[in-house]
Each structure stands twice: as C-alpha cells, then as structure tokens.
C-alpha atoms as a PDB file:
ATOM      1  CA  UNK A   1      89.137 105.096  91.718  1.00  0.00           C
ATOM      2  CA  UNK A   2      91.648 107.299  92.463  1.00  0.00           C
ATOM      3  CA  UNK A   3      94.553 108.286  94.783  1.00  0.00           C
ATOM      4  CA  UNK A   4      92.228 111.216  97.354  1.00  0.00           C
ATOM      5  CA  UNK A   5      88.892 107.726  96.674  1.00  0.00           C
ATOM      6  CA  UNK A   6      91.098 105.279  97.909  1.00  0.00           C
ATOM      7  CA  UNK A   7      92.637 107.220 100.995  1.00  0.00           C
ATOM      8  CA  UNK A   8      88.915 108.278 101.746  1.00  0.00           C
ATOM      9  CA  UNK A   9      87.823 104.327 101.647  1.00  0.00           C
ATOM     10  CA  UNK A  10      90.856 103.434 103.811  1.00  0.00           C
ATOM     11  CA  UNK A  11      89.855 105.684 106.423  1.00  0.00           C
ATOM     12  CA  UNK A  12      86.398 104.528 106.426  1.00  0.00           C
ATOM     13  CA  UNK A  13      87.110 100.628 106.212  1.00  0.00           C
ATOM     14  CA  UNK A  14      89.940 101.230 109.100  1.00  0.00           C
ATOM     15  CA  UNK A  15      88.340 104.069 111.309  1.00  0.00           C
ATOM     16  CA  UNK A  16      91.378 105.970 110.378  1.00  0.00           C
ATOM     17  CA  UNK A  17      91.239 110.012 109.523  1.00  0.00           C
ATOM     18  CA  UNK A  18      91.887 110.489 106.287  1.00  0.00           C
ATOM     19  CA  UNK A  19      95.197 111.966 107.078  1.00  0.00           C
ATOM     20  CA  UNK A  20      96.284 108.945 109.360  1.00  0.00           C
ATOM     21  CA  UNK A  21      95.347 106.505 105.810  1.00  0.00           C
ATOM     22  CA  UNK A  22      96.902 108.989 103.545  1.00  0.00           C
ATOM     23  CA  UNK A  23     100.199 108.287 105.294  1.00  0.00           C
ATOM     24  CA  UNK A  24      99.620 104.459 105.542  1.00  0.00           C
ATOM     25  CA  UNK A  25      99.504 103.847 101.665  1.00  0.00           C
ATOM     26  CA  UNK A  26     101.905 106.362 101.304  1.00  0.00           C
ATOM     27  CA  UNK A  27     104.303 104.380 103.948  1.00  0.00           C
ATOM     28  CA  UNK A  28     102.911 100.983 102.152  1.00  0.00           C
ATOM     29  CA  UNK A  29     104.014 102.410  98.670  1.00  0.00           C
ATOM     30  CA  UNK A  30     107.419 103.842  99.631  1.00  0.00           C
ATOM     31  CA  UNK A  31     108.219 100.416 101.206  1.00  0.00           C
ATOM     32  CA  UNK A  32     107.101  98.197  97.881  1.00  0.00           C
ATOM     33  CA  UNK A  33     109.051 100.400  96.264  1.00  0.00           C
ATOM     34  CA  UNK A  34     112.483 100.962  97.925  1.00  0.00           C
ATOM     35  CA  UNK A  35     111.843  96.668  98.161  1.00  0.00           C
ATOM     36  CA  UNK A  36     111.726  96.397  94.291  1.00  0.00           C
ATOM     37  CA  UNK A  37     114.797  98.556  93.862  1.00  0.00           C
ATOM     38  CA  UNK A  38     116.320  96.192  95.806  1.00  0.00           C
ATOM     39  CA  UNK A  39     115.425  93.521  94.225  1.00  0.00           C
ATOM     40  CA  UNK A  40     112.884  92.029  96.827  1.00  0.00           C
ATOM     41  CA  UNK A  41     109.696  90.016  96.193  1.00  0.00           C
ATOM     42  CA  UNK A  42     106.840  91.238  98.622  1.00  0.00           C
ATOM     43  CA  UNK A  43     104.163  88.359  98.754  1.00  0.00           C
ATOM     44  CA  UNK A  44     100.730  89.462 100.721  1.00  0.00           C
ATOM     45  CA  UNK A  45      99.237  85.844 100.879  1.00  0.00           C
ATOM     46  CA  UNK A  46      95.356  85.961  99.183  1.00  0.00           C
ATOM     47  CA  UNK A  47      96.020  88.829  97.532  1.00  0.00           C
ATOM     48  CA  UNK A  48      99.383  88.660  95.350  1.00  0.00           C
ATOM     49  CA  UNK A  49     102.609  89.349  94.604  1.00  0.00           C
ATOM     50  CA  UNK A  50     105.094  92.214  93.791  1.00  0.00           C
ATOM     51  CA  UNK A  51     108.616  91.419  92.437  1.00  0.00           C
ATOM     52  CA  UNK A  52     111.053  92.701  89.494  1.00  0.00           C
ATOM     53  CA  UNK A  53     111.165  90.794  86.142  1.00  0.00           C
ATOM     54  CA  UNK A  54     114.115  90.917  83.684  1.00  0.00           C
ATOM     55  CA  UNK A  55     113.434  92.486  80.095  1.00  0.00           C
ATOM     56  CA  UNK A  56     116.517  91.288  77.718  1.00  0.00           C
ATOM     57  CA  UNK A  57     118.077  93.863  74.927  1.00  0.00           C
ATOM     58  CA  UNK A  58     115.999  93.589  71.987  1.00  0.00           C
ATOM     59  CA  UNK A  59     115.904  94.958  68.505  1.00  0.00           C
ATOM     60  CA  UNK A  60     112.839  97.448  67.452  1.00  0.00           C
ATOM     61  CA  UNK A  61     111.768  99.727  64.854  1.00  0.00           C
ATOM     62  CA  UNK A  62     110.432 103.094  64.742  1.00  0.00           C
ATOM     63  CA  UNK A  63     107.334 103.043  63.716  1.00  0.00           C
ATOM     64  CA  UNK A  64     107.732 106.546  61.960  1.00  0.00           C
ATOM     65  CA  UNK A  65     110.733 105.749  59.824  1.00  0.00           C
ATOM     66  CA  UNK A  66     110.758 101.840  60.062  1.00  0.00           C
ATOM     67  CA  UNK A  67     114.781 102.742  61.353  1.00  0.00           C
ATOM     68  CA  UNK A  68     115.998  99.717  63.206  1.00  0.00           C
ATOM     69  CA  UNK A  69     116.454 100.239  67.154  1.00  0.00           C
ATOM     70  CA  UNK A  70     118.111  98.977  69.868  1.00  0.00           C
ATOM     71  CA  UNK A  71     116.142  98.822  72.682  1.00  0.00           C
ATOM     72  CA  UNK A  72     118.446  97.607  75.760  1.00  0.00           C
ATOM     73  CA  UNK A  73     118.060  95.151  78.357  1.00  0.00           C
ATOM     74  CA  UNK A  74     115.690  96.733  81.770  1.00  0.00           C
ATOM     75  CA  UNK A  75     113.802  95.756  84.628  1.00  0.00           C
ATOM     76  CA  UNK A  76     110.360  96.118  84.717  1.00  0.00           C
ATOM     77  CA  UNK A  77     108.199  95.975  88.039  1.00  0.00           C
ATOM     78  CA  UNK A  78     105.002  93.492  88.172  1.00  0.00           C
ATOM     79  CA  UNK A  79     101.876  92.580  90.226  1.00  0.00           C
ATOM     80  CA  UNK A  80     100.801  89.106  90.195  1.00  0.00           C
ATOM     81  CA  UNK A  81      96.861  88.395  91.301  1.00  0.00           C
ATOM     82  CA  UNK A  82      96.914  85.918  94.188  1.00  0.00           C
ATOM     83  CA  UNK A  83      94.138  83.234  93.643  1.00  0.00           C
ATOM     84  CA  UNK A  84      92.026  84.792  96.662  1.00  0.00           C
ATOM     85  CA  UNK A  85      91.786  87.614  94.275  1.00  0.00           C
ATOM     86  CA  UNK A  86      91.211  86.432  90.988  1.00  0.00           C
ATOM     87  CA  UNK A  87      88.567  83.859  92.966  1.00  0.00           C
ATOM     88  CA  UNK A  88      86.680  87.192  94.083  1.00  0.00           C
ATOM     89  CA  UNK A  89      87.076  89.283  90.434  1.00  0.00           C
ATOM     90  CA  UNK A  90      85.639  86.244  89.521  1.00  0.00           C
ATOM     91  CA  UNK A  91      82.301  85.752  91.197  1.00  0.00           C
ATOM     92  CA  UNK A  92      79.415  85.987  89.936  1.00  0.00           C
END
C-alpha cells in the first residue's frame, strides 16, 4: 500500500475527503517526527510505540576494498508492534 492507498482508505474508514485525510497523516507524521527529534517516545496503546534508539561508534569495512571504517555513533528512529497488533498479524 502506498502513500495516495492509504489516504484513500482513511477517508473511507473516517468519512473524511480525501483531502481532509491527506492532511491528517500528514499532521500525524510531522508530529511523530518533530517528537523523535526531540527525543520523545509516542506510545498509541494496542498498537505500538515510536521512540529514538542509540547506535554507538563502531568499526566497519568496505566491502569493496576490505579498508577499515569508522562508522560513528547515531540515532536511529524505531517502531515497536504493540501486542494488540502482533495479536491481530497473528490470527489465523
């Protein structure tokens, strides 16, 4: 599914025009954003959880010349599946 699907489904699942969902997932994907950069955890209860993890420097190679890298330390963004979610992936 993607982006112009999932706007289409909102509206239909919300009685929204498509325009009106368009600019609900775009206002509920500039907000999880601009809350990650801050550091925020956003936790939607059933369905899961947004937050920042921590990657530490590391060494790494390059695969082309086997060269030893340093790759430095970053922050990564990730979705954890709440257990409402992974209950309903899961039935059969």
């Amino acid at each position: 599914m993607n982006k112009t699907e999932l706007v289409a489904a909102i509206a239909d699942k919300a009685d929204l025009s498509k325009k009106d969902a368009e600019k609900a997932l775009k206002a509920f994907t500039d907000t999880v954003s601009e809350q990650l950069k801050k550091g925020d955890k956003i936790q939607l209860v059933g369905f899961g959880t947004f937050e920042v993890t921590k990657r530490a420097a590391r060494e790494g190679r390059n695969p082309q010349t086997n060269e030893v890298m340093k790759i430095p330390a970053s922050k990564a963004p990730k979705f954890k599946a709440g257990k409402a979610l992974k209950d309903l992936v899961n039935k059969k």
